[in-house]
N, C-alpha and C. Protein backbone atom coordinates (compact mmCIF):
# COMPACT_ATOMS: atom_id res chain seq x y z
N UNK A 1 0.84 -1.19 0.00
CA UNK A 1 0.00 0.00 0.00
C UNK A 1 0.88 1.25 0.00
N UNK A 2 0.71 2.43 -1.01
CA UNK A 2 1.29 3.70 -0.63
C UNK A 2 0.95 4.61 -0.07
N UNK A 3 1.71 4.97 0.54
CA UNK A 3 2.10 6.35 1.89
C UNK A 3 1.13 7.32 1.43
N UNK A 4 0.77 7.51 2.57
CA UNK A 4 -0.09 8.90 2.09
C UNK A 4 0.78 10.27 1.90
N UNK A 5 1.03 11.22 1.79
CA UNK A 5 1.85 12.52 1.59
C UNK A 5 1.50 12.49 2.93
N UNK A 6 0.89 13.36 3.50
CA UNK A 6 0.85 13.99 5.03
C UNK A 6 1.48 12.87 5.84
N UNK A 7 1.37 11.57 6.12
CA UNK A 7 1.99 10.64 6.97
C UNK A 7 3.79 11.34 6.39
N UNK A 8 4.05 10.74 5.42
CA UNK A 8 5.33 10.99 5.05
C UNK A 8 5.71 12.74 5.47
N UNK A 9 4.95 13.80 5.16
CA UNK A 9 5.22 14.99 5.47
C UNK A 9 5.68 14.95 7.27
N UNK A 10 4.77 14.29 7.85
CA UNK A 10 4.73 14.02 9.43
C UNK A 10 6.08 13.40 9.47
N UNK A 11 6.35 12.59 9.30
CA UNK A 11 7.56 11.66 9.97
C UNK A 11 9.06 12.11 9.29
N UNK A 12 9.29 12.31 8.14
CA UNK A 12 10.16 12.60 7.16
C UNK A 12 10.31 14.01 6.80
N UNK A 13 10.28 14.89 7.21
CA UNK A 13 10.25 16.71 7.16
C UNK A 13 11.56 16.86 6.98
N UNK A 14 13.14 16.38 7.11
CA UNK A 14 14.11 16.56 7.06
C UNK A 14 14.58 16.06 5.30
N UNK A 15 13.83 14.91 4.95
CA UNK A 15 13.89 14.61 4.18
C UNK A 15 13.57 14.59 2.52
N UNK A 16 12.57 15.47 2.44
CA UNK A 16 11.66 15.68 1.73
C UNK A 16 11.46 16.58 0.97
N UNK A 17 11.28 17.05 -0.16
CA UNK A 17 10.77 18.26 -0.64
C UNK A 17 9.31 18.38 -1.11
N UNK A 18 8.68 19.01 -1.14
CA UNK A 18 7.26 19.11 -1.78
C UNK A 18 6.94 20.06 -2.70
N UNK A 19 6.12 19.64 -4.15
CA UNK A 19 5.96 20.16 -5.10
C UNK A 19 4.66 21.35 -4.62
N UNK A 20 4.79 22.20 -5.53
CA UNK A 20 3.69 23.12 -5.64
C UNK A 20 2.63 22.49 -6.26
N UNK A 21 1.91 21.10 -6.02
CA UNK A 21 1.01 20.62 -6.24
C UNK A 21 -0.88 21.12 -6.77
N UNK A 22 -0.70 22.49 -6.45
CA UNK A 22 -1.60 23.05 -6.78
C UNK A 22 -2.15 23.21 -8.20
N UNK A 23 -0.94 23.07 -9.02
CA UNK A 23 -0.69 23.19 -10.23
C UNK A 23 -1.32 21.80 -11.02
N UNK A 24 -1.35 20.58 -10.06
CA UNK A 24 -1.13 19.26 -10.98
C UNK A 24 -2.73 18.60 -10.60
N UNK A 25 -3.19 18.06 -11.27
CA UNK A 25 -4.82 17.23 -11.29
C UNK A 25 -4.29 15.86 -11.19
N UNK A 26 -5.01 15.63 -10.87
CA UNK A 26 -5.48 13.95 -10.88
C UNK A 26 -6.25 13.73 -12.39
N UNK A 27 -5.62 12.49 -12.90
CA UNK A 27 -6.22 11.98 -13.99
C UNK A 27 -6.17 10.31 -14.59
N UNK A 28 -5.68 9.78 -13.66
CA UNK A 28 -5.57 8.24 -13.77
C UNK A 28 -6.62 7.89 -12.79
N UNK A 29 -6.80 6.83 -12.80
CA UNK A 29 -7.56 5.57 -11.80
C UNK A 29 -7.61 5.35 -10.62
N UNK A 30 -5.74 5.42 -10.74
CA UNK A 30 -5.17 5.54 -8.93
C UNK A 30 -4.60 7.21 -8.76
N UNK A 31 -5.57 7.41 -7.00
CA UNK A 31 -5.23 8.67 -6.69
C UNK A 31 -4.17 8.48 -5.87
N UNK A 32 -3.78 7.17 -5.60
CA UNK A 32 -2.16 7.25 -4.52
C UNK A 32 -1.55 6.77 -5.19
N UNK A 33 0.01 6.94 -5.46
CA UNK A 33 1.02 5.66 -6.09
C UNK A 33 2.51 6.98 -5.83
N UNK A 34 3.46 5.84 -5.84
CA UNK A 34 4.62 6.35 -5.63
C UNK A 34 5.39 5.07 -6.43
N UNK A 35 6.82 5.64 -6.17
CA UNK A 35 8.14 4.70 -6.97
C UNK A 35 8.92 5.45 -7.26
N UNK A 36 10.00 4.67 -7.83
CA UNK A 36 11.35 5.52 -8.24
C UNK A 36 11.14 6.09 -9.42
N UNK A 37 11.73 7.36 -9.57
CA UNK A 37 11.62 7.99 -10.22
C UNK A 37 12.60 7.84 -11.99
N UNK A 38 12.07 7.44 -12.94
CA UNK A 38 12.19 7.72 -14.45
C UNK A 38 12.34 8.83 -14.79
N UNK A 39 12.49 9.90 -15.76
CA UNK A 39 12.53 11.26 -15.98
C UNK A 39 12.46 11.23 -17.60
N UNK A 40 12.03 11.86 -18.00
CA UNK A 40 12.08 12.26 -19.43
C UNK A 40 11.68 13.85 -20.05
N UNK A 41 13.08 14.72 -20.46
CA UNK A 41 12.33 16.15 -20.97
C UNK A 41 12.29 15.99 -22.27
N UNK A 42 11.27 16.77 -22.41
CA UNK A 42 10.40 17.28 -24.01
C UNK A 42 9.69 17.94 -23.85
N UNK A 43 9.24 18.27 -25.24
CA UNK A 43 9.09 19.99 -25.21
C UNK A 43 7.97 19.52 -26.49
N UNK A 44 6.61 19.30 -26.52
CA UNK A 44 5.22 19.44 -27.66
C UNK A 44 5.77 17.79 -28.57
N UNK A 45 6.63 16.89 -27.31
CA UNK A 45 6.87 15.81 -28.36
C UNK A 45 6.96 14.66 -27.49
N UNK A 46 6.13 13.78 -27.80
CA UNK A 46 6.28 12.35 -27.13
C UNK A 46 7.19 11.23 -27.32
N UNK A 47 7.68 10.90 -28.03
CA UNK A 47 8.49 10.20 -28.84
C UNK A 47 9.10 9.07 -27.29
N UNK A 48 9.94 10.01 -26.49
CA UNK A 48 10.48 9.20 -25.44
C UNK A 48 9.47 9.07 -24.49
N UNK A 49 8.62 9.36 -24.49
CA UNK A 49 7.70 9.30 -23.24
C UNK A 49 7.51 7.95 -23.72
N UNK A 50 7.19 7.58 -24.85
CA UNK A 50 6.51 6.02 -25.41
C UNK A 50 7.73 5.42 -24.99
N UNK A 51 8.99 5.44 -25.81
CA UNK A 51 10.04 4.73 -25.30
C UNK A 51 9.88 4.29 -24.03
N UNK A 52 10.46 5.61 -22.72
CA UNK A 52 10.38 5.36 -21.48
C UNK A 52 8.92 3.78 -20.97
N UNK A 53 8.02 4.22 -21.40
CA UNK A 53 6.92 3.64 -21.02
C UNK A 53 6.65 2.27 -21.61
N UNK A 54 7.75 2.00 -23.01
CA UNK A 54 7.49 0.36 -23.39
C UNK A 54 8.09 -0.55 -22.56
N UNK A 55 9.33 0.47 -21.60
CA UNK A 55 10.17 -0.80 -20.46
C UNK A 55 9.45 -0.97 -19.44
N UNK A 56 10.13 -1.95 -18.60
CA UNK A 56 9.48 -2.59 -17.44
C UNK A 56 9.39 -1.45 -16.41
N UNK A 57 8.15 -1.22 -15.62
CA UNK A 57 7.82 -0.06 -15.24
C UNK A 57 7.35 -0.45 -13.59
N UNK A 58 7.50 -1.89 -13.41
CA UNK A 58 6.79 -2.17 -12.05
C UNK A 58 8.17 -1.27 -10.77
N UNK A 59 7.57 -0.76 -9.96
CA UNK A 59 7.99 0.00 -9.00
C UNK A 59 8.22 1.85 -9.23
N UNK A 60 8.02 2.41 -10.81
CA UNK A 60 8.36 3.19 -11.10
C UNK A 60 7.35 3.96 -10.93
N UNK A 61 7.32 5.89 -11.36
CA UNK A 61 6.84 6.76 -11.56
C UNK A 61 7.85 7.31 -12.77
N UNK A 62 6.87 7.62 -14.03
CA UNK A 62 7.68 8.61 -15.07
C UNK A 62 7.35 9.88 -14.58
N UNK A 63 8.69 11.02 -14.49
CA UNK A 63 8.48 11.94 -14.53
C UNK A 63 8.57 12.92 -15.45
N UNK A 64 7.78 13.20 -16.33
CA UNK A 64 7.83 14.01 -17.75
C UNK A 64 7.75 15.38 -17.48
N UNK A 65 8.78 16.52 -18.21
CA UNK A 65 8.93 17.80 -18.24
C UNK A 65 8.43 18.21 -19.28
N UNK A 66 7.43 18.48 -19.99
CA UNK A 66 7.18 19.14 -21.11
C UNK A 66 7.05 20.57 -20.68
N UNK A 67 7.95 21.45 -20.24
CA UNK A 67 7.85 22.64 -20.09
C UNK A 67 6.77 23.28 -19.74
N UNK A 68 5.84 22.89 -19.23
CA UNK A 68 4.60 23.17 -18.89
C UNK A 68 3.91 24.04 -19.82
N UNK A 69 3.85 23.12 -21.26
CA UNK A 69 3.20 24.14 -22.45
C UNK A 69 1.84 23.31 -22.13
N UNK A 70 0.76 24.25 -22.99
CA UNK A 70 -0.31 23.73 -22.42
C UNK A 70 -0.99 23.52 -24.00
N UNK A 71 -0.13 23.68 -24.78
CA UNK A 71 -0.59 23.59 -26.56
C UNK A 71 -0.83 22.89 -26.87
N UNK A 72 -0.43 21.39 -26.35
CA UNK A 72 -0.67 19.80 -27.27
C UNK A 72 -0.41 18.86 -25.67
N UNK A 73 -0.87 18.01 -25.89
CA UNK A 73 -0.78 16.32 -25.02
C UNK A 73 0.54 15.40 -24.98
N UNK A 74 1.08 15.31 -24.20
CA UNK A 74 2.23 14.31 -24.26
C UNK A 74 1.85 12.86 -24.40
N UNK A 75 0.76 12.72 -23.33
CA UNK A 75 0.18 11.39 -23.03
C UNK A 75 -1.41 11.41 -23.35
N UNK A 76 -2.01 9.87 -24.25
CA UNK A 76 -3.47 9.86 -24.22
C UNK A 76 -3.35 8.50 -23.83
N UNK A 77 -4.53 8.08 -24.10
CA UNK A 77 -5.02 6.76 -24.06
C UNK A 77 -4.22 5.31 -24.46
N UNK A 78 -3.47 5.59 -25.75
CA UNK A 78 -3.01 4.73 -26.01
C UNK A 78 -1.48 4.39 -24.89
N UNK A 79 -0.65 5.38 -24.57
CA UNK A 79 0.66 5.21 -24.05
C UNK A 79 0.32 5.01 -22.62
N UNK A 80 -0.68 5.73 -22.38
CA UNK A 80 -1.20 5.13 -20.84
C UNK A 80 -1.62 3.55 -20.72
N UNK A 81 -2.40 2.92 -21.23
CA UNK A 81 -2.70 1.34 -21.44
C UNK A 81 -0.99 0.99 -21.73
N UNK A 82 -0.43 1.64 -22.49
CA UNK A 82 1.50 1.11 -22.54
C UNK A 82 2.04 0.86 -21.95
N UNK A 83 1.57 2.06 -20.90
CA UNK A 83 2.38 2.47 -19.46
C UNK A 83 1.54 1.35 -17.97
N UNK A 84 0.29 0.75 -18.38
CA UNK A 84 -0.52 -0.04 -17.39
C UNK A 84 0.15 -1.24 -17.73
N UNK A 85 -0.04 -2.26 -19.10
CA UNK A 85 0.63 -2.87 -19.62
C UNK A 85 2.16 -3.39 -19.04
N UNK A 86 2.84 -2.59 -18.83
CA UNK A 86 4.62 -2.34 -18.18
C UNK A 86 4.30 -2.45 -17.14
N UNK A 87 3.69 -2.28 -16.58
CA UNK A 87 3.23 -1.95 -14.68
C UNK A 87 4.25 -1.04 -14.10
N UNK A 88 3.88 0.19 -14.64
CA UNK A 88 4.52 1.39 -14.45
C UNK A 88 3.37 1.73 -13.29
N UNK A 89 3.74 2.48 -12.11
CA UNK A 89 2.84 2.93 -11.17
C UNK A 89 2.17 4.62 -10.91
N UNK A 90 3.12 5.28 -12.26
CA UNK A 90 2.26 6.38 -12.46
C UNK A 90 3.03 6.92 -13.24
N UNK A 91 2.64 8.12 -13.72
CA UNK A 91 3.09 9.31 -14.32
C UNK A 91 2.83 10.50 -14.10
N UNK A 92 3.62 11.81 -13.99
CA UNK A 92 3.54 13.35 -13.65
C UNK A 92 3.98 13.67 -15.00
N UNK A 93 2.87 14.82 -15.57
CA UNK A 93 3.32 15.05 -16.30
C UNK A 93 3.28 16.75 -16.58
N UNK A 94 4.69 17.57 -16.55
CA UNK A 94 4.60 18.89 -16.39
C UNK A 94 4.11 19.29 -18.26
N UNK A 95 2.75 19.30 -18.25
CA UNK A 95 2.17 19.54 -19.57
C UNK A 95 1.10 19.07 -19.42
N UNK A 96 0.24 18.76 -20.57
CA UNK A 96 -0.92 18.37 -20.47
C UNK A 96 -1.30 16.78 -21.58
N UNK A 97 -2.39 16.49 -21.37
CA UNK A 97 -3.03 15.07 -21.21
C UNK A 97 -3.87 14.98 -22.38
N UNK A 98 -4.40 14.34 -22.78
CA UNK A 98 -5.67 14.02 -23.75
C UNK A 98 -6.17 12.79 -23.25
N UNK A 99 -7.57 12.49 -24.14
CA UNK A 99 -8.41 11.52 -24.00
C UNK A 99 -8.33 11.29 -22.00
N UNK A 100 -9.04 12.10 -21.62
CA UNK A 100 -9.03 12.00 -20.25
C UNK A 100 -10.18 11.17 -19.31
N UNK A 101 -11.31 10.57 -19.99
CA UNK A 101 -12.04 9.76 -19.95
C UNK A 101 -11.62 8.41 -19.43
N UNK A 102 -10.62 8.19 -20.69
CA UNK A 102 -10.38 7.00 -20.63
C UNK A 102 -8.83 6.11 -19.73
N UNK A 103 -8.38 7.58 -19.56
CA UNK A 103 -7.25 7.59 -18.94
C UNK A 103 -8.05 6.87 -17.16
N UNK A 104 -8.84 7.85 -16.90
CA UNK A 104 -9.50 7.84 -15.89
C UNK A 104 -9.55 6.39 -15.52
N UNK A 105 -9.80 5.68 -16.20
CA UNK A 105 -10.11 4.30 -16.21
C UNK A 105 -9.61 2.91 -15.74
N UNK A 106 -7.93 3.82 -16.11
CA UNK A 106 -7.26 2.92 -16.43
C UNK A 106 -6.34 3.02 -14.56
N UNK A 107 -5.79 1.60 -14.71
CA UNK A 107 -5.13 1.57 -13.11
C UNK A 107 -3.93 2.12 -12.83
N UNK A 108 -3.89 3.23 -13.21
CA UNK A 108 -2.18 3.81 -13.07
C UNK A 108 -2.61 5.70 -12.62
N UNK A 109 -1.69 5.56 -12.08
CA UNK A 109 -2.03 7.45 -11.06
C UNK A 109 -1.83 8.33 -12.23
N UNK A 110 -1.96 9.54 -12.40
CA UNK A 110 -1.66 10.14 -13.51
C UNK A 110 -1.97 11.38 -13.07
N UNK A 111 -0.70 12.48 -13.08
CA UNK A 111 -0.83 13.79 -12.71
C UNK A 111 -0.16 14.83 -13.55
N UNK A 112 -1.11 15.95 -13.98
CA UNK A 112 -0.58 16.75 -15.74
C UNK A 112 -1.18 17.60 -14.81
N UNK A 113 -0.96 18.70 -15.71
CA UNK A 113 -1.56 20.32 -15.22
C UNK A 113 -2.71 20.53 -16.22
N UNK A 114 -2.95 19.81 -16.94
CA UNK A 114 -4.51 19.96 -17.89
C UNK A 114 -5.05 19.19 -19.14
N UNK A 115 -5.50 19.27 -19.83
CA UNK A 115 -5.98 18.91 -20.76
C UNK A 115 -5.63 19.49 -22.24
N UNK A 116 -5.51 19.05 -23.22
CA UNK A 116 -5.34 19.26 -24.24
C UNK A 116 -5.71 18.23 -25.45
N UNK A 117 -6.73 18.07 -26.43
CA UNK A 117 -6.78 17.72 -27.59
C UNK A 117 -6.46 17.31 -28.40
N UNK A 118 -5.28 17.90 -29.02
CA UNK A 118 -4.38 17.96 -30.03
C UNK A 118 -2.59 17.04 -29.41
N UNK A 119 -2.78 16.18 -30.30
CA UNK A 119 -1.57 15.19 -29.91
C UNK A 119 -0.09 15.71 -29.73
N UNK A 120 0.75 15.86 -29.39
CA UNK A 120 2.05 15.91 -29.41
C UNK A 120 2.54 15.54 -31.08
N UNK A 121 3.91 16.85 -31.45
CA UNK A 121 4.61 16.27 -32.72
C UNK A 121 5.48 15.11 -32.41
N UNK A 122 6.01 13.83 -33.54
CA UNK A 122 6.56 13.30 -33.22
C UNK A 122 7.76 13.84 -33.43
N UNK A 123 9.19 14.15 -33.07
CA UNK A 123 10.45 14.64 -33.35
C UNK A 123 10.98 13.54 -32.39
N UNK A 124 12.04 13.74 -32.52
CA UNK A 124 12.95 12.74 -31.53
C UNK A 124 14.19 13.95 -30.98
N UNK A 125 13.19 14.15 -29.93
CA UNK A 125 14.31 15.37 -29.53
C UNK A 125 13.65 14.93 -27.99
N UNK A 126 14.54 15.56 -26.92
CA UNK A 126 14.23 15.66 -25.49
C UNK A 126 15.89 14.98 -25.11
N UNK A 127 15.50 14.13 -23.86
CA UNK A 127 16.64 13.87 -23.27
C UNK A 127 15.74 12.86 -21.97
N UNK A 128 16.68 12.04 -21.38
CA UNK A 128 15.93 11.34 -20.85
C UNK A 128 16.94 10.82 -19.41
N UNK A 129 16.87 10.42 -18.68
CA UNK A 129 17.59 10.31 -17.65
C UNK A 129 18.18 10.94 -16.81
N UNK A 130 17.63 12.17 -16.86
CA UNK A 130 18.18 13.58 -16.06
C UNK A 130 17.52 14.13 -15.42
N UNK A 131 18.00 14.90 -14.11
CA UNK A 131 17.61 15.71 -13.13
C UNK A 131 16.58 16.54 -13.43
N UNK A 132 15.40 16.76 -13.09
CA UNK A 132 14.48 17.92 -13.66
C UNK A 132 14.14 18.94 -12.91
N UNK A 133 13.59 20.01 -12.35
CA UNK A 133 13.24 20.87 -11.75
C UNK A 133 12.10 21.52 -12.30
N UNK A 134 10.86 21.46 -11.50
CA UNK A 134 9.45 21.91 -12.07
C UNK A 134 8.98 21.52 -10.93
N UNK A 135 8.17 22.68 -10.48
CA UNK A 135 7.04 23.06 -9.76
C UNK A 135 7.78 22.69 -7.77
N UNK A 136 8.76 23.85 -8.38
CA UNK A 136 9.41 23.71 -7.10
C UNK A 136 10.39 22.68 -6.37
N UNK A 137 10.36 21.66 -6.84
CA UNK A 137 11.39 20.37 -6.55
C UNK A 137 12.12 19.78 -7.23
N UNK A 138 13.22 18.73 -7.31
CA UNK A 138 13.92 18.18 -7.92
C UNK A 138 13.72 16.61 -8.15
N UNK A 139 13.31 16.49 -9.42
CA UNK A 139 12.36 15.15 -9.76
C UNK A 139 14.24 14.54 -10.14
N UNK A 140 14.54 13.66 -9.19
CA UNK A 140 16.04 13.24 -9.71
C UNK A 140 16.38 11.35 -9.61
N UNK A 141 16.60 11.24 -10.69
CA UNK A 141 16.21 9.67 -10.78
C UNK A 141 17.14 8.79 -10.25
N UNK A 142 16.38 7.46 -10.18
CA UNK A 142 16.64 7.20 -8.84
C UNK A 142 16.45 7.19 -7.65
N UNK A 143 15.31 8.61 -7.55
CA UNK A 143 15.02 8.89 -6.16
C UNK A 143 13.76 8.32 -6.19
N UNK A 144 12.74 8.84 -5.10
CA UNK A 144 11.54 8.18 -4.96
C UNK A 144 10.38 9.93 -5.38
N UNK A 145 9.46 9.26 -5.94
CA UNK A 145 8.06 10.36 -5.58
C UNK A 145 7.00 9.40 -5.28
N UNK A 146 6.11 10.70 -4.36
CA UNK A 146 5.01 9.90 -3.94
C UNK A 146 3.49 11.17 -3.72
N UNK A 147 2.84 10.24 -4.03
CA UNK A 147 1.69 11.47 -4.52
C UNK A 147 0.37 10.75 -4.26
N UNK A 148 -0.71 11.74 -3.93
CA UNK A 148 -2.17 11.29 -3.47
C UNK A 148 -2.87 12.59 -3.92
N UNK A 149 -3.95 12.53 -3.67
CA UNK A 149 -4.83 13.82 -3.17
C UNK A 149 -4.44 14.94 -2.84
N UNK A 150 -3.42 15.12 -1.92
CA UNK A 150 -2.93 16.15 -1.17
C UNK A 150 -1.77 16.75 -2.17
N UNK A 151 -0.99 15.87 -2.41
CA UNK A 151 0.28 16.26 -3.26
C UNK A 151 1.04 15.67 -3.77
N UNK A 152 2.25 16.14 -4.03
CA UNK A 152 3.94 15.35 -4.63
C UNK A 152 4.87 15.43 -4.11
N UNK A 153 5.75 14.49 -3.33
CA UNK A 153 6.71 14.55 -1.98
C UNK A 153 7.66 14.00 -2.93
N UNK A 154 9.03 14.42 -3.41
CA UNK A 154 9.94 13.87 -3.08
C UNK A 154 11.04 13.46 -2.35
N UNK A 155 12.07 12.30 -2.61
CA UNK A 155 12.88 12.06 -1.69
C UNK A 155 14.15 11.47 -1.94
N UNK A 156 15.29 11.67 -1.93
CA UNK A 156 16.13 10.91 -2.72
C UNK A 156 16.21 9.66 -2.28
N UNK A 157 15.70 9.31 -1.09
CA UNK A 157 15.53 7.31 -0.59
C UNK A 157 14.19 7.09 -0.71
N UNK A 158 14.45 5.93 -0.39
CA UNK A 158 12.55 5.65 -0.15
C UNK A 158 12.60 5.46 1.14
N UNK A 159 11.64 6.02 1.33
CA UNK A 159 10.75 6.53 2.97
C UNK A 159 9.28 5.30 3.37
């Protein structure tokens, strides 16, 4: 079972950083999930997000930087079932989402700052395995995030 944020905020305060969560929705199935952290930046292009999400994903969280444009979708329907498929345990995604219905549906946590329509270009550009910084914290892989209702805690151990 995963940690709730506030338990972890309670016990772990030395440890921890917390995102400006205000910013991020709920849009998967599961409203709790945590794991080590994946990373992938891009910028209006999915290309590695699919990559990231065809490997084995059990214990993980992807953390995607799309610069927080709000113009096109990194993730819909199809890479999410990709990402359930892998038994990936969630995704953050600093950008926005499509087909949100069906996302809903599906058993994996899923946290974007909105919605968007219009798919992502494919390019093969970004970068993937690196330190990120968005919405106040340091998404750094390897480490752990963990997220509910309340928010996004990271940690460089698991707690």
């Amino acid at each position: 079972m995963d940690k709730k944020t506030t338990d972890i905020c309670d016990i772990h305060a030395d440890k921890i950083e917390i995102a400006h969560s205000i910013e991020f929705k709920d849009y998967g199935g599961k409203k709790i999930f945590s794991g080590q952290i994946v990373t992938v930046k891009c910028f209006e292009t999915n290309p590695l997000v699919r990559k990231a999400l065809e490997q084995d994903g059990c214990g993980k969280v992807l953390v995607v930087d799309g610069g927080a444009s709000i113009r096109c979708a990194l993730l819909g329907d199809n890479i999410g079932e990709l990402a359930v498929k892998n038994k990936w345990n969630g995704i953050i995604v600093n950008g926005c989402i499509r087909d949100s219905a069906a996302l809903l549906q599906l058993d994996i946590g899923i946290k974007a700052l909105g919605t968007n329509p219009l798919k992502s270009f494919k390019r093969n550009e970004g970068e993937d395995n690196i330190s990120l910084y968005f919405a106040g914290v340091n998404f750094v892989p390897n480490g752990y995030v963990y997220c509910d209702e309340d928010g996004i805690v990271t940690s460089k151990e698991k707690l």
